[in-house]
N, C-alpha and C. Protein backbone atom coordinates (compact mmCIF):
# COMPACT_ATOMS: atom_id res chain seq x y z
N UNK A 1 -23.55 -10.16 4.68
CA UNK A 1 -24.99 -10.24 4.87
C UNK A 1 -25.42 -11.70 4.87
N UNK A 2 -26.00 -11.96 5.61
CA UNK A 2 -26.71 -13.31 6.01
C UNK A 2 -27.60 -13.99 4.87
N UNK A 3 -27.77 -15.01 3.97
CA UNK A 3 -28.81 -15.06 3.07
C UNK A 3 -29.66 -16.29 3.23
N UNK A 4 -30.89 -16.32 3.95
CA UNK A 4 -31.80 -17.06 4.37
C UNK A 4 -31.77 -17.93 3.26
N UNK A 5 -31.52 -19.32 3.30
CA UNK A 5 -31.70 -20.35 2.56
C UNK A 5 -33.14 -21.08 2.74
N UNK A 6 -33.72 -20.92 3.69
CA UNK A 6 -34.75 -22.36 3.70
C UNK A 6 -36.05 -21.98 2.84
N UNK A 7 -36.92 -22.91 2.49
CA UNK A 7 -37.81 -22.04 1.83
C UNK A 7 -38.64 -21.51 2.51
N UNK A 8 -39.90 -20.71 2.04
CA UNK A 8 -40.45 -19.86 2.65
C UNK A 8 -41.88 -19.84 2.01
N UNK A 9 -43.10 -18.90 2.66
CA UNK A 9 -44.53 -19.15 1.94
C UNK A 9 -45.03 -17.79 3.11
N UNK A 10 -46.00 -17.22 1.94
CA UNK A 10 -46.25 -15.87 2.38
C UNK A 10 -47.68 -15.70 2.26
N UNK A 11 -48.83 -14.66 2.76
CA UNK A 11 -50.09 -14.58 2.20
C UNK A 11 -50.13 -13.35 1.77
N UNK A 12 -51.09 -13.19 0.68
CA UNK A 12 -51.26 -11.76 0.27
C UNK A 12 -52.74 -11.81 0.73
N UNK A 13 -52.79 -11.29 1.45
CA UNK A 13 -54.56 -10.78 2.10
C UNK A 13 -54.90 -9.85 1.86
N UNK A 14 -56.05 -9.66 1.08
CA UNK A 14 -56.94 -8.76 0.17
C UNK A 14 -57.91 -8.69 0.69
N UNK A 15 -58.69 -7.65 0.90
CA UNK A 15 -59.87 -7.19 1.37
C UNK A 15 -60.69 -7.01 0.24
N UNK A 16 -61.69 -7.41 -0.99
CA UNK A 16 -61.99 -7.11 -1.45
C UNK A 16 -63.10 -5.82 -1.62
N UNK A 17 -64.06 -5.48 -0.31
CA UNK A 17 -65.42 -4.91 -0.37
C UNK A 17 -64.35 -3.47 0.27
N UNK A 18 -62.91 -3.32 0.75
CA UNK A 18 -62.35 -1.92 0.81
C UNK A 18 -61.66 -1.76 -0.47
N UNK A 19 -60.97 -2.66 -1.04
CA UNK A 19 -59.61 -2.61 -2.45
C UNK A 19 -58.73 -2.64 -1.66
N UNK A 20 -58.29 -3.54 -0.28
CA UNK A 20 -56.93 -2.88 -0.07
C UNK A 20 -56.24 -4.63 0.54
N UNK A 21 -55.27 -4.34 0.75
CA UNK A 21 -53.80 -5.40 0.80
C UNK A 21 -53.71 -5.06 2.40
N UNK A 22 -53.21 -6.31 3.47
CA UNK A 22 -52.76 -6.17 4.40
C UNK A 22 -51.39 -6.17 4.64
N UNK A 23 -50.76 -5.08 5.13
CA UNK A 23 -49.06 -5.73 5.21
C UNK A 23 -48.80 -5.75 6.95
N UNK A 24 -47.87 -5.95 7.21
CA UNK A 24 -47.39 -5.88 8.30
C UNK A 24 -45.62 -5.23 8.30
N UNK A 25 -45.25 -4.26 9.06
CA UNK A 25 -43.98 -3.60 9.10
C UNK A 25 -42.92 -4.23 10.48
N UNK A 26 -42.17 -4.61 10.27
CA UNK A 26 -40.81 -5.29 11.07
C UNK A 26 -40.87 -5.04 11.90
N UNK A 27 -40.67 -4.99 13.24
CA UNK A 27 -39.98 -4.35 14.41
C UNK A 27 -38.30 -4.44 14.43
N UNK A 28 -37.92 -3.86 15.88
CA UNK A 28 -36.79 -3.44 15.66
C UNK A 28 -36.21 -4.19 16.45
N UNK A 29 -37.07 -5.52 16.62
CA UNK A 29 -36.65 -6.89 17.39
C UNK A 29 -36.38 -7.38 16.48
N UNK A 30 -36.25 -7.68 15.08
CA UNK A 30 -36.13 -8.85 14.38
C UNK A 30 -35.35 -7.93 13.21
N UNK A 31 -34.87 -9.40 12.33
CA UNK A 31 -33.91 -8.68 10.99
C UNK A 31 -34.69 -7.92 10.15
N UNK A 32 -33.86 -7.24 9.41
CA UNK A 32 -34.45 -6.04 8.39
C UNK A 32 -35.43 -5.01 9.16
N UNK A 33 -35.41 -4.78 10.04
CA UNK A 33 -36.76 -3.76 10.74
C UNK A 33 -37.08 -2.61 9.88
N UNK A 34 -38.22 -2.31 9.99
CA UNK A 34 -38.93 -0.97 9.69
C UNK A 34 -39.25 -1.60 8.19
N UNK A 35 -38.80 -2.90 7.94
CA UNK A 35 -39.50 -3.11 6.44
C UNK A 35 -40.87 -3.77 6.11
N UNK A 36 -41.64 -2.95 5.60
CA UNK A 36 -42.99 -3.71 5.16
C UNK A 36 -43.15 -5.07 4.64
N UNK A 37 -44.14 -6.24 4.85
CA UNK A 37 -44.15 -7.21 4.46
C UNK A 37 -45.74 -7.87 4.38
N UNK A 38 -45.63 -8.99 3.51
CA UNK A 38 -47.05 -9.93 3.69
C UNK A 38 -46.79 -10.83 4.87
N UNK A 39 -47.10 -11.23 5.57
CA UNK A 39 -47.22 -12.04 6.71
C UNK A 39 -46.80 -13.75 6.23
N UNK A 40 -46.07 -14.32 6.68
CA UNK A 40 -45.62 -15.27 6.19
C UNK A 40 -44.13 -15.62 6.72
N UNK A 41 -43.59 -16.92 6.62
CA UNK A 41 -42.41 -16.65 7.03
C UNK A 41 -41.64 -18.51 6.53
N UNK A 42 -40.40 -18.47 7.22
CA UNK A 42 -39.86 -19.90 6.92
C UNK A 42 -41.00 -21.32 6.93
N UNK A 43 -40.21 -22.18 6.13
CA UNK A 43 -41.13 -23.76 6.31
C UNK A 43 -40.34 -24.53 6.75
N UNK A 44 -40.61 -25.02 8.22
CA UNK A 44 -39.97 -25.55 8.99
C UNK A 44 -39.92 -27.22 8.75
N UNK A 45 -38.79 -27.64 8.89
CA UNK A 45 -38.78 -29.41 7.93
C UNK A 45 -39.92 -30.04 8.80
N UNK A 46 -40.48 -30.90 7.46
CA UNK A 46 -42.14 -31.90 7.51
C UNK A 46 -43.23 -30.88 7.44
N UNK A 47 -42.66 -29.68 7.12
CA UNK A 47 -44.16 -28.71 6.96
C UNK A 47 -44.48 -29.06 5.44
N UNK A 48 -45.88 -28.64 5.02
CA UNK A 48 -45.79 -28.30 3.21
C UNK A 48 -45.74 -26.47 4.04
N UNK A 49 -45.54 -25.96 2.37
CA UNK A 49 -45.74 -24.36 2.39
C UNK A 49 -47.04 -23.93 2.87
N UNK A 50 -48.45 -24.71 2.41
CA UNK A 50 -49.94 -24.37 3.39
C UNK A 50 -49.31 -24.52 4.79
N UNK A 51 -49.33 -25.46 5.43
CA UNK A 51 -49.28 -25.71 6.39
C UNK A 51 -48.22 -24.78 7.17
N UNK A 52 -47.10 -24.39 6.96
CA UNK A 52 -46.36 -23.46 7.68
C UNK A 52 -46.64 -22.07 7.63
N UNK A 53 -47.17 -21.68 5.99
CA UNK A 53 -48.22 -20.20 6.65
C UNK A 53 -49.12 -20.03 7.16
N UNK A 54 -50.41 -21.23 7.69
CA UNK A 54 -51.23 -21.30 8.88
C UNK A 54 -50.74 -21.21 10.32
N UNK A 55 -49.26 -21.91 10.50
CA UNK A 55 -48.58 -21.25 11.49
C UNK A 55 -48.29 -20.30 11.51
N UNK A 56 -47.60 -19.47 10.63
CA UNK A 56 -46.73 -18.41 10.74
C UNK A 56 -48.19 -16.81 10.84
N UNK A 57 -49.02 -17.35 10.26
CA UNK A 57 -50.33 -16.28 10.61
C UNK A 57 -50.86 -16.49 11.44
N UNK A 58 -51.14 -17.14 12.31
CA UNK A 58 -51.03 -17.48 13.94
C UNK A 58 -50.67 -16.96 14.59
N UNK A 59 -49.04 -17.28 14.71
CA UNK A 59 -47.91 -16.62 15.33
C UNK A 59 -47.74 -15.38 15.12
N UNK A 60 -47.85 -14.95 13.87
CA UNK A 60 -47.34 -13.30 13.53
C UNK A 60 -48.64 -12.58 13.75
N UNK A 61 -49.68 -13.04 13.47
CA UNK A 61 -50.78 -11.82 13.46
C UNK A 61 -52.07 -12.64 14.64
N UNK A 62 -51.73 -13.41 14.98
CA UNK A 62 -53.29 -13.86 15.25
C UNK A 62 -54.64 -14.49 14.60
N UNK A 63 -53.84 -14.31 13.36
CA UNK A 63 -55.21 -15.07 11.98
C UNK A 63 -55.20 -16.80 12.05
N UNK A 64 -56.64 -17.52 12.50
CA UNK A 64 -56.76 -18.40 12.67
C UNK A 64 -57.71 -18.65 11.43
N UNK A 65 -56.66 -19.74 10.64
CA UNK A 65 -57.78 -19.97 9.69
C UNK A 65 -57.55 -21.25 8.90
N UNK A 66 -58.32 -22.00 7.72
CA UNK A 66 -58.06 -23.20 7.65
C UNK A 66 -57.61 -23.61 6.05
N UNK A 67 -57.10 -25.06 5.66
CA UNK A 67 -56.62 -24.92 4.85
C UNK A 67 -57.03 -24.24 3.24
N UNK A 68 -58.81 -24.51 3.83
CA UNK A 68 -59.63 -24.04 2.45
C UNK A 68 -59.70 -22.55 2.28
N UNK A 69 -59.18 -22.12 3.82
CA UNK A 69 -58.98 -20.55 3.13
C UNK A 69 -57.98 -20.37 2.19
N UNK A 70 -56.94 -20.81 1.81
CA UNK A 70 -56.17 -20.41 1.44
C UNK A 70 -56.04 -20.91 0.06
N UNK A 71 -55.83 -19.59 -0.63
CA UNK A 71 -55.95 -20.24 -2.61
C UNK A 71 -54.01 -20.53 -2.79
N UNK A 72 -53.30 -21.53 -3.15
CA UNK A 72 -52.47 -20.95 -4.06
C UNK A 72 -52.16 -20.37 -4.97
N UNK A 73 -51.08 -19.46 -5.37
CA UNK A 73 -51.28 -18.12 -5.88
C UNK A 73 -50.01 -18.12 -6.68
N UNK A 74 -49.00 -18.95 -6.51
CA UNK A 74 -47.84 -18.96 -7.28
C UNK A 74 -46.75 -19.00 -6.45
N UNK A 75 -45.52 -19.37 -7.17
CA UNK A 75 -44.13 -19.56 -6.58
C UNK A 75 -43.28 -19.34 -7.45
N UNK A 76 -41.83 -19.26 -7.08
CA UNK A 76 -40.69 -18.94 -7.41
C UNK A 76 -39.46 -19.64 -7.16
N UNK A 77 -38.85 -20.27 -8.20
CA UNK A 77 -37.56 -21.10 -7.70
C UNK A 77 -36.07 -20.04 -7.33
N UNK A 78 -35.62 -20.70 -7.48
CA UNK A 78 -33.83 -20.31 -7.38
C UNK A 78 -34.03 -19.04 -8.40
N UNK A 79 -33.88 -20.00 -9.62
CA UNK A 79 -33.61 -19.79 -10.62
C UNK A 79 -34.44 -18.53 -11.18
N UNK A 80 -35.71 -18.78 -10.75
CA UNK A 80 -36.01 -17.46 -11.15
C UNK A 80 -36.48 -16.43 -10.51
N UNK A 81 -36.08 -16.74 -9.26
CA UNK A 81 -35.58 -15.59 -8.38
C UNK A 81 -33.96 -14.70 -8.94
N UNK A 82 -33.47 -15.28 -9.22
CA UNK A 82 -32.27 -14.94 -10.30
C UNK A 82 -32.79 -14.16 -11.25
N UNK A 83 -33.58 -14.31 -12.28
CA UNK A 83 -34.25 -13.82 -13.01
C UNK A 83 -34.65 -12.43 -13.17
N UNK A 84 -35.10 -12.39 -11.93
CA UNK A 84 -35.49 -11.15 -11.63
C UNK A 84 -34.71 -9.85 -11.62
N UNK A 85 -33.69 -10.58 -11.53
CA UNK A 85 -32.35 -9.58 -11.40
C UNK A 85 -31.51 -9.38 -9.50
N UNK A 86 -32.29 -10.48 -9.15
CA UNK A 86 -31.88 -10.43 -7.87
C UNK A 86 -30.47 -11.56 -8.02
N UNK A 87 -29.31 -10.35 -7.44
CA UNK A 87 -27.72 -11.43 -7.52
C UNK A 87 -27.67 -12.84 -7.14
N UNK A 88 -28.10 -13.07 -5.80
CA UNK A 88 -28.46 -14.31 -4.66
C UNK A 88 -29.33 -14.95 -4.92
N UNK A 89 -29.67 -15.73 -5.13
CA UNK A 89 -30.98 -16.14 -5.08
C UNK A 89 -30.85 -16.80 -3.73
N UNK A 90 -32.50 -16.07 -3.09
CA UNK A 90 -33.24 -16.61 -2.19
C UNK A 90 -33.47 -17.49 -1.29
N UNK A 91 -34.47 -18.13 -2.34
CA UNK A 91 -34.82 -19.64 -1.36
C UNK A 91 -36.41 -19.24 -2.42
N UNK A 92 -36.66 -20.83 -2.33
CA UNK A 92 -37.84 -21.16 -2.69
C UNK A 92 -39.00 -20.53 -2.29
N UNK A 93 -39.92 -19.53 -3.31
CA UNK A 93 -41.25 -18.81 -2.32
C UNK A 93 -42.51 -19.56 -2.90
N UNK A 94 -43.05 -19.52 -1.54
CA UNK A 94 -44.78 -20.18 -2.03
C UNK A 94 -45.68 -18.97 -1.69
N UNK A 95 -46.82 -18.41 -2.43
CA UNK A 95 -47.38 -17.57 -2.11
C UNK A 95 -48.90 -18.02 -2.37
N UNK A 96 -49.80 -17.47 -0.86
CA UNK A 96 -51.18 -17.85 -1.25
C UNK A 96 -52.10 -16.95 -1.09
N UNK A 97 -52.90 -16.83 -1.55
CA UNK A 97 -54.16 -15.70 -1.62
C UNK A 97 -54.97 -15.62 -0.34
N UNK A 98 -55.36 -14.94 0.76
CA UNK A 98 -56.36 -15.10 1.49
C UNK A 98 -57.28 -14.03 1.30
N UNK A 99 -58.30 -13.83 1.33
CA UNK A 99 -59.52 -13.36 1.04
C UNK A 99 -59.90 -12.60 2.54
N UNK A 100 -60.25 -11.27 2.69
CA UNK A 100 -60.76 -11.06 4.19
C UNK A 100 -62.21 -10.33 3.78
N UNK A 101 -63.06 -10.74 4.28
CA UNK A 101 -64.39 -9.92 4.21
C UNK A 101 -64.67 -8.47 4.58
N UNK A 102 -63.69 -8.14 5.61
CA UNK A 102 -63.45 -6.96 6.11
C UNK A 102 -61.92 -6.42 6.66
N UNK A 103 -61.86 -5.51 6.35
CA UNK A 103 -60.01 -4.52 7.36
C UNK A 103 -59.86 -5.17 8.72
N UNK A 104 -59.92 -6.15 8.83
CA UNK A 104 -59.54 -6.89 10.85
C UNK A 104 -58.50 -6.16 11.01
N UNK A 105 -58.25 -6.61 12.31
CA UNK A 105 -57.22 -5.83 13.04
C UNK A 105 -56.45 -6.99 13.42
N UNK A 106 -55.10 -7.27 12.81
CA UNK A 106 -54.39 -8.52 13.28
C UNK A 106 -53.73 -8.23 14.40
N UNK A 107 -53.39 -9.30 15.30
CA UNK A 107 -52.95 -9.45 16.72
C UNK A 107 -51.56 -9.69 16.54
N UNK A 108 -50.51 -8.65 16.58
CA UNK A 108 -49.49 -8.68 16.31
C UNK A 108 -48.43 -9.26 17.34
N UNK A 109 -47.58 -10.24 17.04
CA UNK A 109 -46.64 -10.38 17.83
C UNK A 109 -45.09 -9.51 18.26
N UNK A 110 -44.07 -9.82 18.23
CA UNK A 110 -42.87 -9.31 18.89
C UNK A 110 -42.41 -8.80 17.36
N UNK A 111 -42.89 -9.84 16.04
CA UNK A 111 -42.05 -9.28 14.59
C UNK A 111 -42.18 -8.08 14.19
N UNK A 112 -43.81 -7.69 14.45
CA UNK A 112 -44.22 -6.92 13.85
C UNK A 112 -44.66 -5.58 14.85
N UNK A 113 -44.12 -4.41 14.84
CA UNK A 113 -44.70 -3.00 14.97
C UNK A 113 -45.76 -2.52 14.84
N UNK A 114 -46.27 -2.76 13.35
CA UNK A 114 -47.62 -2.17 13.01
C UNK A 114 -48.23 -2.78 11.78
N UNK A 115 -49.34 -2.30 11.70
CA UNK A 115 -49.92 -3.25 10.04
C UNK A 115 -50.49 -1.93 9.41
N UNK A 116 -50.77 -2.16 8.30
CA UNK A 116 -51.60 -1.24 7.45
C UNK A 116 -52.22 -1.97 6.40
N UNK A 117 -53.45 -1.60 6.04
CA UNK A 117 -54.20 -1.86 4.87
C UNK A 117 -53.91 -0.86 3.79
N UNK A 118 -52.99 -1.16 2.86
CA UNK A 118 -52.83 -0.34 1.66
C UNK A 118 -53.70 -0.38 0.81
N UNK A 119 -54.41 0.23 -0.35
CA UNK A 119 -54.64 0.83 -1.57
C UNK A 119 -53.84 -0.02 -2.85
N UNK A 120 -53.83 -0.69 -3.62
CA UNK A 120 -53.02 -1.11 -4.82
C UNK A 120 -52.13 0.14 -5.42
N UNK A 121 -52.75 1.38 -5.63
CA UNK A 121 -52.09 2.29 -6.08
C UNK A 121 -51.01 3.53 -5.16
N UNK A 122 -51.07 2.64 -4.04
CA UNK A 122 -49.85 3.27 -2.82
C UNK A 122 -49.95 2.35 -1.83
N UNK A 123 -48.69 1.11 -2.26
CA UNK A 123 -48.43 0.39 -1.48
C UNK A 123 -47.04 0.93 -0.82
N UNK A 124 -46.60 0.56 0.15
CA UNK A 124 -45.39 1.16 0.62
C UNK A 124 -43.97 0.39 -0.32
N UNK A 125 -43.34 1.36 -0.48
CA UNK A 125 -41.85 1.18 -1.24
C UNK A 125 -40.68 0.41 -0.89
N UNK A 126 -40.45 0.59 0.68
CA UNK A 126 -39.56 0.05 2.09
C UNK A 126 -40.30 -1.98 2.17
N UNK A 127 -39.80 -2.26 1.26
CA UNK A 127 -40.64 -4.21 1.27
C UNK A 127 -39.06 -5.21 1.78
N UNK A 128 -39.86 -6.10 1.78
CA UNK A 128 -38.46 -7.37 2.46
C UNK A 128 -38.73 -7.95 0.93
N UNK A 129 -37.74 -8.69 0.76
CA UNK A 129 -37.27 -9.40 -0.60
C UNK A 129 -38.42 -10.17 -0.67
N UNK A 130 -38.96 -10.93 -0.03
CA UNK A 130 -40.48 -12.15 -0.58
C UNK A 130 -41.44 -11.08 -0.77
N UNK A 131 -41.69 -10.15 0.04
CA UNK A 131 -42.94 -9.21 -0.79
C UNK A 131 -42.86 -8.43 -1.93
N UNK A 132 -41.93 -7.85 -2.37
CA UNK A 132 -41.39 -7.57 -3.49
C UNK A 132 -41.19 -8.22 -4.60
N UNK A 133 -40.68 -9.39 -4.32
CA UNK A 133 -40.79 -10.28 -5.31
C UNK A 133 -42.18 -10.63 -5.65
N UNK A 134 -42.92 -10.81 -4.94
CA UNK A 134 -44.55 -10.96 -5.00
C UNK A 134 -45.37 -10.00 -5.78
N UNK A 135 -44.77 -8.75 -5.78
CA UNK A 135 -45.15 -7.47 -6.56
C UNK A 135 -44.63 -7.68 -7.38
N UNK A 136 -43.76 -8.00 -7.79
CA UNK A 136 -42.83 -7.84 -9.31
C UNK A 136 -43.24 -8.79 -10.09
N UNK A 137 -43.85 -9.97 -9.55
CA UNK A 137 -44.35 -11.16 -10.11
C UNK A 137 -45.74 -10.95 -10.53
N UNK A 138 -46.38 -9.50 -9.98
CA UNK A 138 -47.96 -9.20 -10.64
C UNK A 138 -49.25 -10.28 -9.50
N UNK A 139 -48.64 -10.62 -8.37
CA UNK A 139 -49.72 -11.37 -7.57
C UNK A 139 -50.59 -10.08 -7.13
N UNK A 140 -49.94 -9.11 -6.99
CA UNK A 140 -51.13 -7.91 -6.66
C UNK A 140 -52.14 -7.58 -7.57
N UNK A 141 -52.00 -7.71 -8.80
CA UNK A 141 -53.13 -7.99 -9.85
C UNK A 141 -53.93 -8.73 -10.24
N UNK A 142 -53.12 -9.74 -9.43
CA UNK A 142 -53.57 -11.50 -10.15
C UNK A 142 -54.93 -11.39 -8.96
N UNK A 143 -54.36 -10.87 -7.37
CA UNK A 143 -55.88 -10.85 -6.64
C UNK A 143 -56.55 -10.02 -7.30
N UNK A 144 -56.35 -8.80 -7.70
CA UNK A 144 -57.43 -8.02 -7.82
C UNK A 144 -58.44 -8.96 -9.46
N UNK A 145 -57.83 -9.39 -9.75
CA UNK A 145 -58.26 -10.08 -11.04
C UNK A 145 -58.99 -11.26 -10.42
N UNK A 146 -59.30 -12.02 -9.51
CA UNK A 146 -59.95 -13.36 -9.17
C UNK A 146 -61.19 -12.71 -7.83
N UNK A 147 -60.62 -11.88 -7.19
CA UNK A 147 -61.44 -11.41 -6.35
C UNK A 147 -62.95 -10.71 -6.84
């Protein structure tokens, strides 16, 4: 199995005025398919982690937005990606909060199949290793707690 080294930076987009989380699910063009995820992806060298998830939500969904949207929200090294009980460790995650006023409809590219706005209390089970880790780390609380 292949284990993505570079680091990486993800958004958790919260809808506050529905309660619900945006994910986006794989296609069967790209690795891991059919797995649910936050939108986000590698940081390409001379990016920071802001700056490469303003690309990567661009590219993956169509979300044009700027640096003040975005709260940081927490990260994860090697090490305690290890922690977690995960064998491999990873790669470095940056994770940031975006805020949506309303359920949009993101403009999906070739990665992604489909999106859904989940519920906190039935998010889907089927996650890629950075969104999961993001759940296990309590950022799904931490929005509902600042929002």
């Amino acid at each position: 199995m292949k284990v993505n080294k570079q680091a990486g930076t993800w958004a958790v987009i919260y809808c506050p005025s529905a309660g619900t989380f945006l994910f986006g699910r794989r296609s069967d063009v790209v690795n891991k398919p059919g797995v649910w995820n936050f939108f986000g992806g590698h940081i390409d060298e001379g990016e920071t982690p802001r700056q490469a998830l303003l690309r990567e939500l661009q590219e993956e969904a169509g979300i044009a937005r700027t640096d003040d949207d975005l709260l940081h929200f927490g990260g994860v090294s090697d090490a305690e990606i290890q922690g977690l009980g995960y064998v491999e460790a990873l790669r470095e995650l940056h994770y940031f909060l975006l805020l949506a006023d309303h359920e949009f409809t993101p403009q999906l590219n070739h990665e992604h199949s489909e999106f859904r706005w989940f519920k906190p209390h039935s998010l889907p089970h089927n996650l890629n290793r950075p969104t999961a880790i993001a759940i296990n780390i309590g950022l799904i609380h931490k929005a509902l707690q600042l929002a």
